[in-house]
PDB file of N, CA and C in Angstrom:
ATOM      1  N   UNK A   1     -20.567  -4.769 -28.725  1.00  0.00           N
ATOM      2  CA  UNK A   1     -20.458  -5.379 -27.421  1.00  0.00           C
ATOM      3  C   UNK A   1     -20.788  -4.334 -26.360  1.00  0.00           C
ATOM      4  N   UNK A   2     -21.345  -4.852 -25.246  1.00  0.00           N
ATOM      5  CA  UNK A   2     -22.274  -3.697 -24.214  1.00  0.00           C
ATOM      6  C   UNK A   2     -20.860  -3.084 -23.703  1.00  0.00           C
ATOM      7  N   UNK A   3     -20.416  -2.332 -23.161  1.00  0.00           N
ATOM      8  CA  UNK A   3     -19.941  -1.733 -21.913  1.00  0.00           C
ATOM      9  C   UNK A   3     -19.784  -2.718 -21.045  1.00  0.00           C
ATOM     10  N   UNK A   4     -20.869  -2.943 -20.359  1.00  0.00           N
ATOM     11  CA  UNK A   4     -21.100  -3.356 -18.854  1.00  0.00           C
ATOM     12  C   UNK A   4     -20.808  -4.761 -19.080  1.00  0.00           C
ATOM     13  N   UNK A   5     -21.437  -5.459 -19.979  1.00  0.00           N
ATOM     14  CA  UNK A   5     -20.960  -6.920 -20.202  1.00  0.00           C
ATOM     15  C   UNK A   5     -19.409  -7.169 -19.966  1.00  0.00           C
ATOM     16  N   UNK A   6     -18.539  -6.125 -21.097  1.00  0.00           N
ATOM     17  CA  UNK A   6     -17.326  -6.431 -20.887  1.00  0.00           C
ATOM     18  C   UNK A   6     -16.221  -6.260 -19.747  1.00  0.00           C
ATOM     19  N   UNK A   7     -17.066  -5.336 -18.728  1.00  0.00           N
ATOM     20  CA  UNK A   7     -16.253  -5.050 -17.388  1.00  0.00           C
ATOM     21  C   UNK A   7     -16.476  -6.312 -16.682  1.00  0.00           C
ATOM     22  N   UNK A   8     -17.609  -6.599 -16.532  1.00  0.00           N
ATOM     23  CA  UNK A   8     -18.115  -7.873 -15.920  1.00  0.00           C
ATOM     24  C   UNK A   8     -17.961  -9.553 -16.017  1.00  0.00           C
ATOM     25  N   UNK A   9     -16.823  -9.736 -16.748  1.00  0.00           N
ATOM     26  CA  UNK A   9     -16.269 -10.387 -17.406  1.00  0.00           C
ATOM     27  C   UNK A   9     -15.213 -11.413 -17.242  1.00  0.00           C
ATOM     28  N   UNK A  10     -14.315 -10.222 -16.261  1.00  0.00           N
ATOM     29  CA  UNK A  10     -13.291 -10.597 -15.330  1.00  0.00           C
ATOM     30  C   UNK A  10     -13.829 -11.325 -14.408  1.00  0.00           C
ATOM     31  N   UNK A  11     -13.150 -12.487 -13.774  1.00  0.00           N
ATOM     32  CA  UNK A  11     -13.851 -13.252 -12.797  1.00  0.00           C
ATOM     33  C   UNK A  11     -12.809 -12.365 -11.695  1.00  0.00           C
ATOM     34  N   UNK A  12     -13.755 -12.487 -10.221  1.00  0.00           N
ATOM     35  CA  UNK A  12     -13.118 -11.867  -8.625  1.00  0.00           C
ATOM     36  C   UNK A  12     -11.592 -12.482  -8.516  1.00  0.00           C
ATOM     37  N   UNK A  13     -11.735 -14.210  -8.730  1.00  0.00           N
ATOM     38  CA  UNK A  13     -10.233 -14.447  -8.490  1.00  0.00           C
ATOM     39  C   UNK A  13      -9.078 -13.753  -9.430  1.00  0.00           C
ATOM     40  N   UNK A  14      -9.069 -13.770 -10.128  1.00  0.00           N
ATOM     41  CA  UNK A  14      -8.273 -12.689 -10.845  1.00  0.00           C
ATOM     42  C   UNK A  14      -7.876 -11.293 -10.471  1.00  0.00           C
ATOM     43  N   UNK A  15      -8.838 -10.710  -9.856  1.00  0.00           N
ATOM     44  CA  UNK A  15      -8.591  -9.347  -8.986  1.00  0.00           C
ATOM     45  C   UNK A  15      -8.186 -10.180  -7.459  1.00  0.00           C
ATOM     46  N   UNK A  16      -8.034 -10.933  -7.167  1.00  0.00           N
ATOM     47  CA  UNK A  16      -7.600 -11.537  -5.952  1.00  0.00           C
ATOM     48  C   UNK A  16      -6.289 -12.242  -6.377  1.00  0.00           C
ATOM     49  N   UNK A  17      -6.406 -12.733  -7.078  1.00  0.00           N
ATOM     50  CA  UNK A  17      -4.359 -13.171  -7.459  1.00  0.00           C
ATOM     51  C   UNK A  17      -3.466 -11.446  -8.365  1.00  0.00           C
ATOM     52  N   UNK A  18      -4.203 -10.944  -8.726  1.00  0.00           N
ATOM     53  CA  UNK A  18      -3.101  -9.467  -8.673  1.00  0.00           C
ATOM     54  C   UNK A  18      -3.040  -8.995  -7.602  1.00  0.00           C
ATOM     55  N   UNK A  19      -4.186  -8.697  -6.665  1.00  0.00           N
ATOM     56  CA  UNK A  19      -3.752  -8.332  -5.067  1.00  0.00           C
ATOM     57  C   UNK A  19      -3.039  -9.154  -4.092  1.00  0.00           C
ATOM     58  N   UNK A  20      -2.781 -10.753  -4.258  1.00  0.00           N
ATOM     59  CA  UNK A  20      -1.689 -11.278  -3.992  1.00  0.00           C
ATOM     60  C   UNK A  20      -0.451 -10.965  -4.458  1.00  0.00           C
ATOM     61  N   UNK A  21      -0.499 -10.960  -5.658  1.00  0.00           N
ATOM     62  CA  UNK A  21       1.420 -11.112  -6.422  1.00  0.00           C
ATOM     63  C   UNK A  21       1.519  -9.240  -6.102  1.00  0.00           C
ATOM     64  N   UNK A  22       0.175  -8.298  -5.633  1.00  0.00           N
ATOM     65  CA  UNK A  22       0.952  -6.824  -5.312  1.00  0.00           C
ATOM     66  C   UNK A  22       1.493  -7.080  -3.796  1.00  0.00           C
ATOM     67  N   UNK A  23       0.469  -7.634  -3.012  1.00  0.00           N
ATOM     68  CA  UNK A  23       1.011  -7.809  -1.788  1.00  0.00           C
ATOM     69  C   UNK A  23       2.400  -8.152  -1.400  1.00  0.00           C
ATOM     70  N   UNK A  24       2.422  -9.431  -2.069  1.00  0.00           N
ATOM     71  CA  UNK A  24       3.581 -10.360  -2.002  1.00  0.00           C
ATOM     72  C   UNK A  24       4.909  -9.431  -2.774  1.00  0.00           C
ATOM     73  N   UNK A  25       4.913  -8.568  -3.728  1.00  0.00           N
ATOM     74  CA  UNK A  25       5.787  -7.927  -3.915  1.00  0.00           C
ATOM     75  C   UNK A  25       6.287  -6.653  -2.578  1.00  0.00           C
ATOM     76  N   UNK A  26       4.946  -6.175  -2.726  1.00  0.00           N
ATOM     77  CA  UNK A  26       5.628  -4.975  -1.041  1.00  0.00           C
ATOM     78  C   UNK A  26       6.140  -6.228  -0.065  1.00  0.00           C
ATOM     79  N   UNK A  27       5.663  -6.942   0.203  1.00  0.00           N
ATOM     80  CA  UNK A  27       6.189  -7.728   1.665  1.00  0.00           C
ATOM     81  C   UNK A  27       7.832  -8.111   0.893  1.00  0.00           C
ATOM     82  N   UNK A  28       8.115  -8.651   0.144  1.00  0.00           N
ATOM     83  CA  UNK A  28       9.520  -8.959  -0.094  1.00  0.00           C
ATOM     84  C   UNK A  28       9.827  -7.662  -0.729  1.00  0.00           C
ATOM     85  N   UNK A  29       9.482  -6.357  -0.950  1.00  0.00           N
ATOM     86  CA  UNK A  29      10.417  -5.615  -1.252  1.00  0.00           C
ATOM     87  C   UNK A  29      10.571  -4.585   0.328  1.00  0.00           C
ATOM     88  N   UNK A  30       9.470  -4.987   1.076  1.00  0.00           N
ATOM     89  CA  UNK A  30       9.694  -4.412   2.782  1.00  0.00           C
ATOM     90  C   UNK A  30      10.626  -4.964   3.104  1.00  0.00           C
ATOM     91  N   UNK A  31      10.923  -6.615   2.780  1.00  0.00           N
ATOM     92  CA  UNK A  31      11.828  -7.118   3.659  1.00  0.00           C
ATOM     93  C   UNK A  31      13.107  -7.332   3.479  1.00  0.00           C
ATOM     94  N   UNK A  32      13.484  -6.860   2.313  1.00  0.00           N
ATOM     95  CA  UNK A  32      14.710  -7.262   1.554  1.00  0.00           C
ATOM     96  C   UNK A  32      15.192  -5.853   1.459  1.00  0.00           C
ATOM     97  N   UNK A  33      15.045  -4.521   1.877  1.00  0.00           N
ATOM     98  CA  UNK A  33      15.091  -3.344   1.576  1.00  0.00           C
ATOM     99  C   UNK A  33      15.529  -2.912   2.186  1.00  0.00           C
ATOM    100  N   UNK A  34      17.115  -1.495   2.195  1.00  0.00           N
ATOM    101  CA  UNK A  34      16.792  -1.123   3.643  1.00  0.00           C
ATOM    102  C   UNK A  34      16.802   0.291   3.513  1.00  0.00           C
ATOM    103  N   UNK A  35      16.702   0.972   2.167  1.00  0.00           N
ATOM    104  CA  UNK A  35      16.071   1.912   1.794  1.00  0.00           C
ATOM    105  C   UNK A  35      14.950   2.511   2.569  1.00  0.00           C
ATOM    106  N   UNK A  36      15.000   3.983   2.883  1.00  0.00           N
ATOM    107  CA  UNK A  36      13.719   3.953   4.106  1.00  0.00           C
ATOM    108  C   UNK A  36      12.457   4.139   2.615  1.00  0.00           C
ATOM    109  N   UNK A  37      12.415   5.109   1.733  1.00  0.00           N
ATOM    110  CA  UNK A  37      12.061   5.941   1.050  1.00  0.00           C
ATOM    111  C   UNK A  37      11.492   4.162  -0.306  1.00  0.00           C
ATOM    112  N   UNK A  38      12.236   3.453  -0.240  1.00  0.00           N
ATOM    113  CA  UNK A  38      11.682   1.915  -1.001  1.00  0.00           C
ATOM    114  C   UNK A  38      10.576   1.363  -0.032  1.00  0.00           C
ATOM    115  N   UNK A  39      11.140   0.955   1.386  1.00  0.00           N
ATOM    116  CA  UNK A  39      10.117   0.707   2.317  1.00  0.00           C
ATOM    117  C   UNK A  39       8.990   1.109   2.097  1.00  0.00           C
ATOM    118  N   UNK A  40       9.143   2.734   3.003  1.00  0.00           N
ATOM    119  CA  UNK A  40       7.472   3.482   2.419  1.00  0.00           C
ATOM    120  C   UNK A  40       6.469   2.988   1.420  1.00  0.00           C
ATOM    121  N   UNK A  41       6.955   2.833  -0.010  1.00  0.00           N
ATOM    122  CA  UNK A  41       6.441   2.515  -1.195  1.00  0.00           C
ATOM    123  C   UNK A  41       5.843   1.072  -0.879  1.00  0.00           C
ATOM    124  N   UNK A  42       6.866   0.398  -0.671  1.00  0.00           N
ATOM    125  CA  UNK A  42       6.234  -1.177  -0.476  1.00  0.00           C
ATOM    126  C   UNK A  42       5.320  -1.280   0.051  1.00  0.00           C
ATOM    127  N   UNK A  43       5.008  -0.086   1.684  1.00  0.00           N
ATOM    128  CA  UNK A  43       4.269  -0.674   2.357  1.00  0.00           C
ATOM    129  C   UNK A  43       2.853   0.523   1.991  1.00  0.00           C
ATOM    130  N   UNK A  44       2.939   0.873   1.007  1.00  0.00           N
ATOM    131  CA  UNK A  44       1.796   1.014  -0.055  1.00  0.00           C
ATOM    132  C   UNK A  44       1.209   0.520  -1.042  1.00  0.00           C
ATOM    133  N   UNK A  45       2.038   0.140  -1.603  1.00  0.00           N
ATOM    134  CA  UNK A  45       1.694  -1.057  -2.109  1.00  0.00           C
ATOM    135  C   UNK A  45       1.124  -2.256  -1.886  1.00  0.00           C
ATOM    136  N   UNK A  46       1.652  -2.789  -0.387  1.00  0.00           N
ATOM    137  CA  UNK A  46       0.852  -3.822   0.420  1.00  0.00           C
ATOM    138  C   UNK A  46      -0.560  -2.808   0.652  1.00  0.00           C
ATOM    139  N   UNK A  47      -0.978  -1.392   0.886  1.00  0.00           N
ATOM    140  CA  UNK A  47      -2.183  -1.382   1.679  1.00  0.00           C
ATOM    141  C   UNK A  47      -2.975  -1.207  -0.024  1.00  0.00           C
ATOM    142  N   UNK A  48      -2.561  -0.923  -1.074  1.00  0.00           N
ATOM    143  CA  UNK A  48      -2.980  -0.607  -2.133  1.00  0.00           C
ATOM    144  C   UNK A  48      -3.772  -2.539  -2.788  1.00  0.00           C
ATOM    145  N   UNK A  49      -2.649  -3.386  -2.225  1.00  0.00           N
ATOM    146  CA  UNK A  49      -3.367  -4.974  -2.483  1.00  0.00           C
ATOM    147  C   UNK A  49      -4.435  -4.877  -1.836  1.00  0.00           C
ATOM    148  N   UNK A  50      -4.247  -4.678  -0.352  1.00  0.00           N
ATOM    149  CA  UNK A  50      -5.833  -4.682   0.605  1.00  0.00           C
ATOM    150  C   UNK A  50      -6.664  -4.378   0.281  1.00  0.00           C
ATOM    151  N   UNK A  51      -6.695  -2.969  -0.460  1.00  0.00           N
ATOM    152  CA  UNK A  51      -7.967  -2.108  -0.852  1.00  0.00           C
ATOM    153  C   UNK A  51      -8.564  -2.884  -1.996  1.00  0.00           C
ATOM    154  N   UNK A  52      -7.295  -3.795  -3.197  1.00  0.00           N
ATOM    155  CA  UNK A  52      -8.270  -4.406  -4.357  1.00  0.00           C
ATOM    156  C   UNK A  52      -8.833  -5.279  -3.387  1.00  0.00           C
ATOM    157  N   UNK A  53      -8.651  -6.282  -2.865  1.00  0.00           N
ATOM    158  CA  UNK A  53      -9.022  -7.254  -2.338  1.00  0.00           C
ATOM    159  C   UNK A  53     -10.413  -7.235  -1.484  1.00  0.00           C
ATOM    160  N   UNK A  54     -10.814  -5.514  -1.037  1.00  0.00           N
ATOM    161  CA  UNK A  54     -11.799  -5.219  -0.035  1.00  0.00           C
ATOM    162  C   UNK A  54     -12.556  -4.759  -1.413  1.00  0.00           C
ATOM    163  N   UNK A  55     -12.202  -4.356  -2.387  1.00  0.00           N
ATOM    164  CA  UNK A  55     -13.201  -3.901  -3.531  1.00  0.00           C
ATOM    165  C   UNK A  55     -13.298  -5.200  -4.044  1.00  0.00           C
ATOM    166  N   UNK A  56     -12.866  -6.228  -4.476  1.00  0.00           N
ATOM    167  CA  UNK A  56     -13.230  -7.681  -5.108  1.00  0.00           C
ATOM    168  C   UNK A  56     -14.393  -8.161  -4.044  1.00  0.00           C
ATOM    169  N   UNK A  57     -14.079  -8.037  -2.908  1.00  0.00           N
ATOM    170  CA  UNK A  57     -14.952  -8.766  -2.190  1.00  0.00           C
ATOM    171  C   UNK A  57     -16.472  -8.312  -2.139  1.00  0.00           C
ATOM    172  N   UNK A  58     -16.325  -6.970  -2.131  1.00  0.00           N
ATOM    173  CA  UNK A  58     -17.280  -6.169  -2.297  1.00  0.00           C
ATOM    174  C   UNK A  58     -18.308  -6.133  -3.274  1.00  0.00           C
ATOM    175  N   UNK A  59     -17.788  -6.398  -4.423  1.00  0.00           N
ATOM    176  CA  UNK A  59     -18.224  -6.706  -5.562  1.00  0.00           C
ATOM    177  C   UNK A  59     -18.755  -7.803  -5.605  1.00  0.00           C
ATOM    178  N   UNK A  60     -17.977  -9.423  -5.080  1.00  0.00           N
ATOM    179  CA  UNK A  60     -18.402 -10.660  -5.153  1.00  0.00           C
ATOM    180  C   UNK A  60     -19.225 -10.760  -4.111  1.00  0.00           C
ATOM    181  N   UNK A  61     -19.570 -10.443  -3.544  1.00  0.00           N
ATOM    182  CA  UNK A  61     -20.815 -10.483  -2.447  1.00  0.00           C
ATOM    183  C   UNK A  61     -21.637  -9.558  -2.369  1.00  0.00           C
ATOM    184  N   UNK A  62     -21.120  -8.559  -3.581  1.00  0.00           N
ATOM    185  CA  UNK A  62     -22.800  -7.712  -3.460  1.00  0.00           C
ATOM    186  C   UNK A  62     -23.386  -6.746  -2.324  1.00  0.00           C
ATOM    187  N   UNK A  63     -22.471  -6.731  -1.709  1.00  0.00           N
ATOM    188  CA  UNK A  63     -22.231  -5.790   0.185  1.00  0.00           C
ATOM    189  C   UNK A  63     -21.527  -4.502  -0.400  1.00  0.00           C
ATOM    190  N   UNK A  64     -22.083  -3.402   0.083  1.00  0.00           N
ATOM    191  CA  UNK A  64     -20.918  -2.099   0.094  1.00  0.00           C
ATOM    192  C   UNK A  64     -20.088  -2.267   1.213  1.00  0.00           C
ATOM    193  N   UNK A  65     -19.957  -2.871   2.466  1.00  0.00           N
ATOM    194  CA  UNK A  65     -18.688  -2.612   3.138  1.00  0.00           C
ATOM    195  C   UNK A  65     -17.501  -2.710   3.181  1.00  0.00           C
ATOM    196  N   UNK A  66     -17.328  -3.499   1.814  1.00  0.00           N
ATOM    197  CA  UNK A  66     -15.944  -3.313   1.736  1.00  0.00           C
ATOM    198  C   UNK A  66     -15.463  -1.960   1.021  1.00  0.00           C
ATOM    199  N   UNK A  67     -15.866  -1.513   0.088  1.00  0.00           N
ATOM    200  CA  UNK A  67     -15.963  -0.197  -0.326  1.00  0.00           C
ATOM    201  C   UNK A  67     -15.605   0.746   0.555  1.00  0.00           C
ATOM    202  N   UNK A  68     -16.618   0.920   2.020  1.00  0.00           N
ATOM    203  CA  UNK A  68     -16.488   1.678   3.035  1.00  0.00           C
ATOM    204  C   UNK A  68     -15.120   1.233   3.794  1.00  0.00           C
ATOM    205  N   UNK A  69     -14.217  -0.323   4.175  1.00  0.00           N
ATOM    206  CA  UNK A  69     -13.410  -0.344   4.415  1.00  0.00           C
ATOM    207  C   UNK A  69     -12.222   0.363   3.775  1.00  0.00           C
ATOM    208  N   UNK A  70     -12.213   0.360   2.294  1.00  0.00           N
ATOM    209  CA  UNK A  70     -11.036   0.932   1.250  1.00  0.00           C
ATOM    210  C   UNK A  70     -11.285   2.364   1.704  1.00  0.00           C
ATOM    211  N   UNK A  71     -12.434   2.734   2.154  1.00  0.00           N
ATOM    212  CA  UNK A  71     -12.159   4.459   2.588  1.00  0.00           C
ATOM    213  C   UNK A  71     -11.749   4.556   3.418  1.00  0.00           C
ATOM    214  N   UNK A  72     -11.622   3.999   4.693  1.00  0.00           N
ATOM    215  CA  UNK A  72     -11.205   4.644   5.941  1.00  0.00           C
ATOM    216  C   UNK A  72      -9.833   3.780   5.597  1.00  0.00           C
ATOM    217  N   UNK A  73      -9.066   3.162   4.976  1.00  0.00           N
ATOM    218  CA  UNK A  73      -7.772   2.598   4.741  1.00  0.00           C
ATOM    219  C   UNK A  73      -7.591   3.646   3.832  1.00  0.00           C
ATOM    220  N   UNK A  74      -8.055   4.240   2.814  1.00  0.00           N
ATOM    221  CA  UNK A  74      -7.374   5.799   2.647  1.00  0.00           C
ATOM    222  C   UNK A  74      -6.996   6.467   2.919  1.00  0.00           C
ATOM    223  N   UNK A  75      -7.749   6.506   3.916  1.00  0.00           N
ATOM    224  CA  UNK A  75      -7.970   7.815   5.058  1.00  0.00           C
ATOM    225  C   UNK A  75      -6.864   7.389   5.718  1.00  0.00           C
ATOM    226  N   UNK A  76      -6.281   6.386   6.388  1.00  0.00           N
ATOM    227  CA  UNK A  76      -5.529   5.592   7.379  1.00  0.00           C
ATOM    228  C   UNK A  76      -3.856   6.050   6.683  1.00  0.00           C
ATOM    229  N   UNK A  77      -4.374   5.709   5.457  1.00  0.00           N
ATOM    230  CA  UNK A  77      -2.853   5.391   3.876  1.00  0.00           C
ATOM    231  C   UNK A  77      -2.659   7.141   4.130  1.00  0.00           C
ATOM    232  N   UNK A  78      -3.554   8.209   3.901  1.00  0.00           N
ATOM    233  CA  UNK A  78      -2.636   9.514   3.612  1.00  0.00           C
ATOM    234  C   UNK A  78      -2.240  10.191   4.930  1.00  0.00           C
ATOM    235  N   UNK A  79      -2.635   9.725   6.360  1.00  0.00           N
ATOM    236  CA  UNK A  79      -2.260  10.170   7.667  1.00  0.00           C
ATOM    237  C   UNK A  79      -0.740   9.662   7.436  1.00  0.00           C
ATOM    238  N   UNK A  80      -0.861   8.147   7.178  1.00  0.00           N
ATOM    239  CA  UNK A  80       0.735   7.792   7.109  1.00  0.00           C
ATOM    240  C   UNK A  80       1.672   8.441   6.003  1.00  0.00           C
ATOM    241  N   UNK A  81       0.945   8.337   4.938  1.00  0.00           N
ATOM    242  CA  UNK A  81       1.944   9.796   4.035  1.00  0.00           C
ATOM    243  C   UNK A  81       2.625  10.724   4.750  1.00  0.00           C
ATOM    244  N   UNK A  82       1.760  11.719   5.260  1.00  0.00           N
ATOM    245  CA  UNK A  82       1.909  12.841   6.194  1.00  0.00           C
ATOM    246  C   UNK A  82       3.047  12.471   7.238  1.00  0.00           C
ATOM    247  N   UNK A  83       3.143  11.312   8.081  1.00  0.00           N
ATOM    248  CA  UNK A  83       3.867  11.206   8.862  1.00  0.00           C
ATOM    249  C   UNK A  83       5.100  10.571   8.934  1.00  0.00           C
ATOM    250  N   UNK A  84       4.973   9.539   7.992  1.00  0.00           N
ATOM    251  CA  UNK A  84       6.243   9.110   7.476  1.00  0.00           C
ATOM    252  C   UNK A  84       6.614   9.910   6.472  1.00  0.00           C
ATOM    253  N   UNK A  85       6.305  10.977   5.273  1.00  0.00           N
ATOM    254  CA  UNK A  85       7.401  11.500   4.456  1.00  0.00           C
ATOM    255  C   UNK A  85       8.016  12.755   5.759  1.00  0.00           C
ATOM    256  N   UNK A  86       7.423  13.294   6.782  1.00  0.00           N
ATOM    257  CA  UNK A  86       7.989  14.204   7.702  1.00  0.00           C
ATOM    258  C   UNK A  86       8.646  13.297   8.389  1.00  0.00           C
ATOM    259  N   UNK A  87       8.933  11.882   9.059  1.00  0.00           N
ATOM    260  CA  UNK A  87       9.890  11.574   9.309  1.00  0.00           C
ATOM    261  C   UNK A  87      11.529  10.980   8.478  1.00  0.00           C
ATOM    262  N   UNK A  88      11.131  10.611   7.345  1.00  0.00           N
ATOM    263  CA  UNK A  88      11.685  10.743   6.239  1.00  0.00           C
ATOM    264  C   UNK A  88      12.641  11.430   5.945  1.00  0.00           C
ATOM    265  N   UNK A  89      12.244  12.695   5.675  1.00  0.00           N
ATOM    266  CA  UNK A  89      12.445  14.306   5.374  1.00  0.00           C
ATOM    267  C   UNK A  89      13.446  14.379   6.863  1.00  0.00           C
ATOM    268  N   UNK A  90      13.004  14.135   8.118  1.00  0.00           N
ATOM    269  CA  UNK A  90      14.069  14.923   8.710  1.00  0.00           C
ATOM    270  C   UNK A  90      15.365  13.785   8.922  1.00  0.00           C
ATOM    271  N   UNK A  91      15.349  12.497   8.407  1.00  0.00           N
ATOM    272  CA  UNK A  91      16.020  11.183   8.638  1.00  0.00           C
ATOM    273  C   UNK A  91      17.086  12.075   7.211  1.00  0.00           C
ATOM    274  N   UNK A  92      16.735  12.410   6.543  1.00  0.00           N
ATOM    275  CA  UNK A  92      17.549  12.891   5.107  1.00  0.00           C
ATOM    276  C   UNK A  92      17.969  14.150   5.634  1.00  0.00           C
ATOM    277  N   UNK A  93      17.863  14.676   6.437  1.00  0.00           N
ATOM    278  CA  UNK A  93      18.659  15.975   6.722  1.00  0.00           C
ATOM    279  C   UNK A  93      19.478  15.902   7.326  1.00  0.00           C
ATOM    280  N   UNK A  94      19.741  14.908   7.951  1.00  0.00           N
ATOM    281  CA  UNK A  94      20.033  14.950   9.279  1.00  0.00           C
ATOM    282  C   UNK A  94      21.551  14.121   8.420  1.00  0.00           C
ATOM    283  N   UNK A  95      21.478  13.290   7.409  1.00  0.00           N
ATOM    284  CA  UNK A  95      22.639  12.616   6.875  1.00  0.00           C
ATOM    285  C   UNK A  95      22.822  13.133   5.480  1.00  0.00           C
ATOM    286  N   UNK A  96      23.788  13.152   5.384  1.00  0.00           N
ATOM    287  CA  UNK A  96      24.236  13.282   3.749  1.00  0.00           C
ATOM    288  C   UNK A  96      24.237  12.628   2.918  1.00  0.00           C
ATOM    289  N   UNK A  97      25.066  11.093   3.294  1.00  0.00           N
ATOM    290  CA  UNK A  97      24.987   9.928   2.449  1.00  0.00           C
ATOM    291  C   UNK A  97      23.290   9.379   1.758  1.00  0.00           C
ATOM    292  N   UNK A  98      22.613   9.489   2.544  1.00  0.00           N
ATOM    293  CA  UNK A  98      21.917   8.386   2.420  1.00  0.00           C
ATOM    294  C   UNK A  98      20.766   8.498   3.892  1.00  0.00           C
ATOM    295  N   UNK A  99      19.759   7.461   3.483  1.00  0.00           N
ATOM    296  CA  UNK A  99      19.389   7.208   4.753  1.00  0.00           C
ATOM    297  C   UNK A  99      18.913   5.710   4.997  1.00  0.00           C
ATOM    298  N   UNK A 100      18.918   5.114   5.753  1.00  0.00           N
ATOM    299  CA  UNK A 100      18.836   3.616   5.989  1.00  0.00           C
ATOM    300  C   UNK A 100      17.978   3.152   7.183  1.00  0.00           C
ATOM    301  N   UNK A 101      17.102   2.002   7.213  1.00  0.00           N
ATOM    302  CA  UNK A 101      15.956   1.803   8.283  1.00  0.00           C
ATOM    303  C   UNK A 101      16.735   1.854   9.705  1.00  0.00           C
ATOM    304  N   UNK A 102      18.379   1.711   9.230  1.00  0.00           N
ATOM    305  CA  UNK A 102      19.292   1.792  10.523  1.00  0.00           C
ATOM    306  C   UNK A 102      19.537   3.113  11.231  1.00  0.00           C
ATOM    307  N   UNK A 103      19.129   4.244  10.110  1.00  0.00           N
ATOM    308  CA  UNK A 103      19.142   5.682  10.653  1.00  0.00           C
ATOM    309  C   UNK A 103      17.893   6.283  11.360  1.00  0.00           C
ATOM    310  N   UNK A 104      17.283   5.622  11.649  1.00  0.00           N
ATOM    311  CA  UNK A 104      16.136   6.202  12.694  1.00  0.00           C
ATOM    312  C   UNK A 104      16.788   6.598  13.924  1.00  0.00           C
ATOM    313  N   UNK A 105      17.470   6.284  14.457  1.00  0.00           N
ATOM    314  CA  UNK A 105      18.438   6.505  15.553  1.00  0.00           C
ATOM    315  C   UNK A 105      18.926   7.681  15.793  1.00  0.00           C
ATOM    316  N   UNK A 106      18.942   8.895  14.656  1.00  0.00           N
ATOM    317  CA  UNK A 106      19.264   9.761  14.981  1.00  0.00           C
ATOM    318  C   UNK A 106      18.600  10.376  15.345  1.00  0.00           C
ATOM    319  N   UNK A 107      17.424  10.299  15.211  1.00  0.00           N
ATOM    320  CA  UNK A 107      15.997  11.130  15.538  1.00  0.00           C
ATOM    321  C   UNK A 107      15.894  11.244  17.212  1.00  0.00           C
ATOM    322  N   UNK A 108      17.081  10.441  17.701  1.00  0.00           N
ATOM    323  CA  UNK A 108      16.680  10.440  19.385  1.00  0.00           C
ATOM    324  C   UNK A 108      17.287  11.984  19.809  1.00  0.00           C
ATOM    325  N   UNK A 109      16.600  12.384  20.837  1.00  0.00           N
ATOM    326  CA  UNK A 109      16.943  13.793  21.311  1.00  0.00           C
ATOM    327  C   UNK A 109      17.778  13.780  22.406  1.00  0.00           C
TER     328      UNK A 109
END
């Protein structure tokens, strides 16, 4: 059996209902959460659905721009790394217990 035959195989909706049920998991684990450090994740997970969904499309229409969209949403995804694990990081110093989407508050000066 070829290689290429068997990648090609998978139909787009299928890579479009796993980037739903990933989406749909970050959005109810964003919203049900109040974990800051679960949040984060979820809402990588939601941009990690986007990116299949901009590569399915990409693919099913035969266009590179969606390709080029999943890059600059990379690019977009590790700025927010950077800035949310440093706000993160100082939300956890700042408490002992724990930290909660309710502890942003301390961050005021």
């Amino acid at each position: 059996m070829n290689l290429v035959a068997a990648t090609t195989s998978v139909p787009g909706a299928w890579y479009l209902a796993v980037a739903a049920v990933l989406f749909t998991i970050g959005a109810v684990g964003l919203l049900s959460r109040r974990n800051v450090l679960v949040m984060f994740m979820c809402v990588e997970l939601m941009l990690n659905a986007v990116n299949l969904t901009f590569v399915t499309f990409a693919r099913m229409l035969d266009d590179i721009g969606g390709q080029v969209l999943v890059f600059f949403t990379l690019v977009v995804a590790a700025a927010e790394v950077v800035v949310g694990l440093a706000i993160i990081v100082s939300i956890f110093r700042g408490r002992v217990e724990g930290a909660t989407a309710d502890s942003a508050n301390i961050l005021k000066g």
